[in-house]
C-alpha atoms as a PDB file:
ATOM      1  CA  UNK A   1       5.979  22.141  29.518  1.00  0.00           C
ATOM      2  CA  UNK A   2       6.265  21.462  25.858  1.00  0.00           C
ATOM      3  CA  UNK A   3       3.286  20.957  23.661  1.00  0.00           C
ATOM      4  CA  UNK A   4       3.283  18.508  20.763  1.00  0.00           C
ATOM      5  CA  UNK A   5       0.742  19.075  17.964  1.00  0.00           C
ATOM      6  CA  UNK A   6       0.480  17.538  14.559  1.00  0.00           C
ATOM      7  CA  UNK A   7       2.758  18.260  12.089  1.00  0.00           C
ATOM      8  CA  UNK A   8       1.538  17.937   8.776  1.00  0.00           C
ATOM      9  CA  UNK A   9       3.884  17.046   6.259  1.00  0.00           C
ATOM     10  CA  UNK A  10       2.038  17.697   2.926  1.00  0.00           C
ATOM     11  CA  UNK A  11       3.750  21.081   2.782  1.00  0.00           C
ATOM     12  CA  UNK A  12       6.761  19.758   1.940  1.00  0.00           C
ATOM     13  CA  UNK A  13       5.698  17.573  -1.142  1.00  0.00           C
ATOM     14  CA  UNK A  14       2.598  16.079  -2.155  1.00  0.00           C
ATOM     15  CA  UNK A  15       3.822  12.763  -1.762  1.00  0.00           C
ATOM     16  CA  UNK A  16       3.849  12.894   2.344  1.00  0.00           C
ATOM     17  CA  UNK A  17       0.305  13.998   1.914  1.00  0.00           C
ATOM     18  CA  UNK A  18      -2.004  12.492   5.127  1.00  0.00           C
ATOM     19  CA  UNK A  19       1.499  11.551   6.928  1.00  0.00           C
ATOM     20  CA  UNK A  20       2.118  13.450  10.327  1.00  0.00           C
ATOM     21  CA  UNK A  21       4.390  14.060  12.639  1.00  0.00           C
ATOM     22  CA  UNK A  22       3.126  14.067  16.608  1.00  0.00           C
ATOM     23  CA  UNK A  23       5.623  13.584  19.611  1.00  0.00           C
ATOM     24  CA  UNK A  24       8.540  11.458  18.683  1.00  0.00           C
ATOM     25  CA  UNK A  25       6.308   9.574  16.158  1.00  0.00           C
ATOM     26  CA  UNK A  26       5.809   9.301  12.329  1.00  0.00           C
ATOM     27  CA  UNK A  27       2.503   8.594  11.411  1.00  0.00           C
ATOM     28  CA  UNK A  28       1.005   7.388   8.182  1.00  0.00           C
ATOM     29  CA  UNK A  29      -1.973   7.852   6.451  1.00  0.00           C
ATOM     30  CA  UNK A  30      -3.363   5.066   7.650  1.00  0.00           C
ATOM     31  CA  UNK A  31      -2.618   6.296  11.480  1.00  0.00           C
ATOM     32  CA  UNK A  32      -0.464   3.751  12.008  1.00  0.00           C
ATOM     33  CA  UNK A  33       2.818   5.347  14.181  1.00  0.00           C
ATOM     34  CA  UNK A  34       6.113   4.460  12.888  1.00  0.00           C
ATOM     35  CA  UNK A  35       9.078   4.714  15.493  1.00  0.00           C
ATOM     36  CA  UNK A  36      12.746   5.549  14.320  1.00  0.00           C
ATOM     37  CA  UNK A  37      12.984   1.495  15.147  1.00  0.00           C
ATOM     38  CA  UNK A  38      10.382   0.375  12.758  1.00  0.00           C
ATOM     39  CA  UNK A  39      11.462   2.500  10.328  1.00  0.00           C
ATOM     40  CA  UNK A  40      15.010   0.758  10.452  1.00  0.00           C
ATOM     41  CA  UNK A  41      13.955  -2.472  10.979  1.00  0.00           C
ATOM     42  CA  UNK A  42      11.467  -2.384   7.989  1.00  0.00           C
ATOM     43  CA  UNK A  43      14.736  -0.767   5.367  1.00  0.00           C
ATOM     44  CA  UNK A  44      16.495  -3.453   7.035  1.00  0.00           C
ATOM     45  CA  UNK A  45      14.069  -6.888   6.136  1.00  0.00           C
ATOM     46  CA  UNK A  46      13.340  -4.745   2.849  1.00  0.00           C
ATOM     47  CA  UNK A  47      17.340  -5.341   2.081  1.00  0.00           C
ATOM     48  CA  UNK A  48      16.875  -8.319   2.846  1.00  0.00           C
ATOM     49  CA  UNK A  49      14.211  -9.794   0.998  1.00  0.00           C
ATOM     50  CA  UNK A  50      16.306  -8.027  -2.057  1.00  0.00           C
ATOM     51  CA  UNK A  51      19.287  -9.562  -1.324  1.00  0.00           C
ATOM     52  CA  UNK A  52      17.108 -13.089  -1.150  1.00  0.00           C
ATOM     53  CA  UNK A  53      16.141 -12.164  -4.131  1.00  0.00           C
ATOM     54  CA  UNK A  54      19.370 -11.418  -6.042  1.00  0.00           C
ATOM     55  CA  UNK A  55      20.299 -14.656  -5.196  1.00  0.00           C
ATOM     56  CA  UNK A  56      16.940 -17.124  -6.210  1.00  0.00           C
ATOM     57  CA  UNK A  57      17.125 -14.781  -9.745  1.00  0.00           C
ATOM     58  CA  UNK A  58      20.999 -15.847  -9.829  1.00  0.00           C
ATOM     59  CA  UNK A  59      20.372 -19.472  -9.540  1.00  0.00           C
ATOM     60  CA  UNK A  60      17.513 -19.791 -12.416  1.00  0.00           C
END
């Protein structure tokens, strides 16, 4: 059986400092676990928003 433990990040850089990884999961500081899903789908209505954006700025 495989064991999953914490993985701190903060090693890496100290801007992932607090973030971990556990299981299949990426959590933030805030302990709040972030799925490869979420992570998409929040780049994705980010893009959006921006493209939104482009657009409202174009018209004014």
């Amino acid at each position: 059986m495989r064991m999953y433990a914490y993985r701190e990040l903060s090693p890496l850089d100290d801007d992932w400092k607090d973030w971990k990884i556990s299981k299949e999961k990426l959590i933030t500081p805030d302990g709040w676990p972030l799925t490869p899903n979420r992570i998409i789908m929040g780049n994705a209505l980010i893009e959006i928003g921006a493209v939104i954006n482009l657009g409202f700025n174009a018209k004014c």
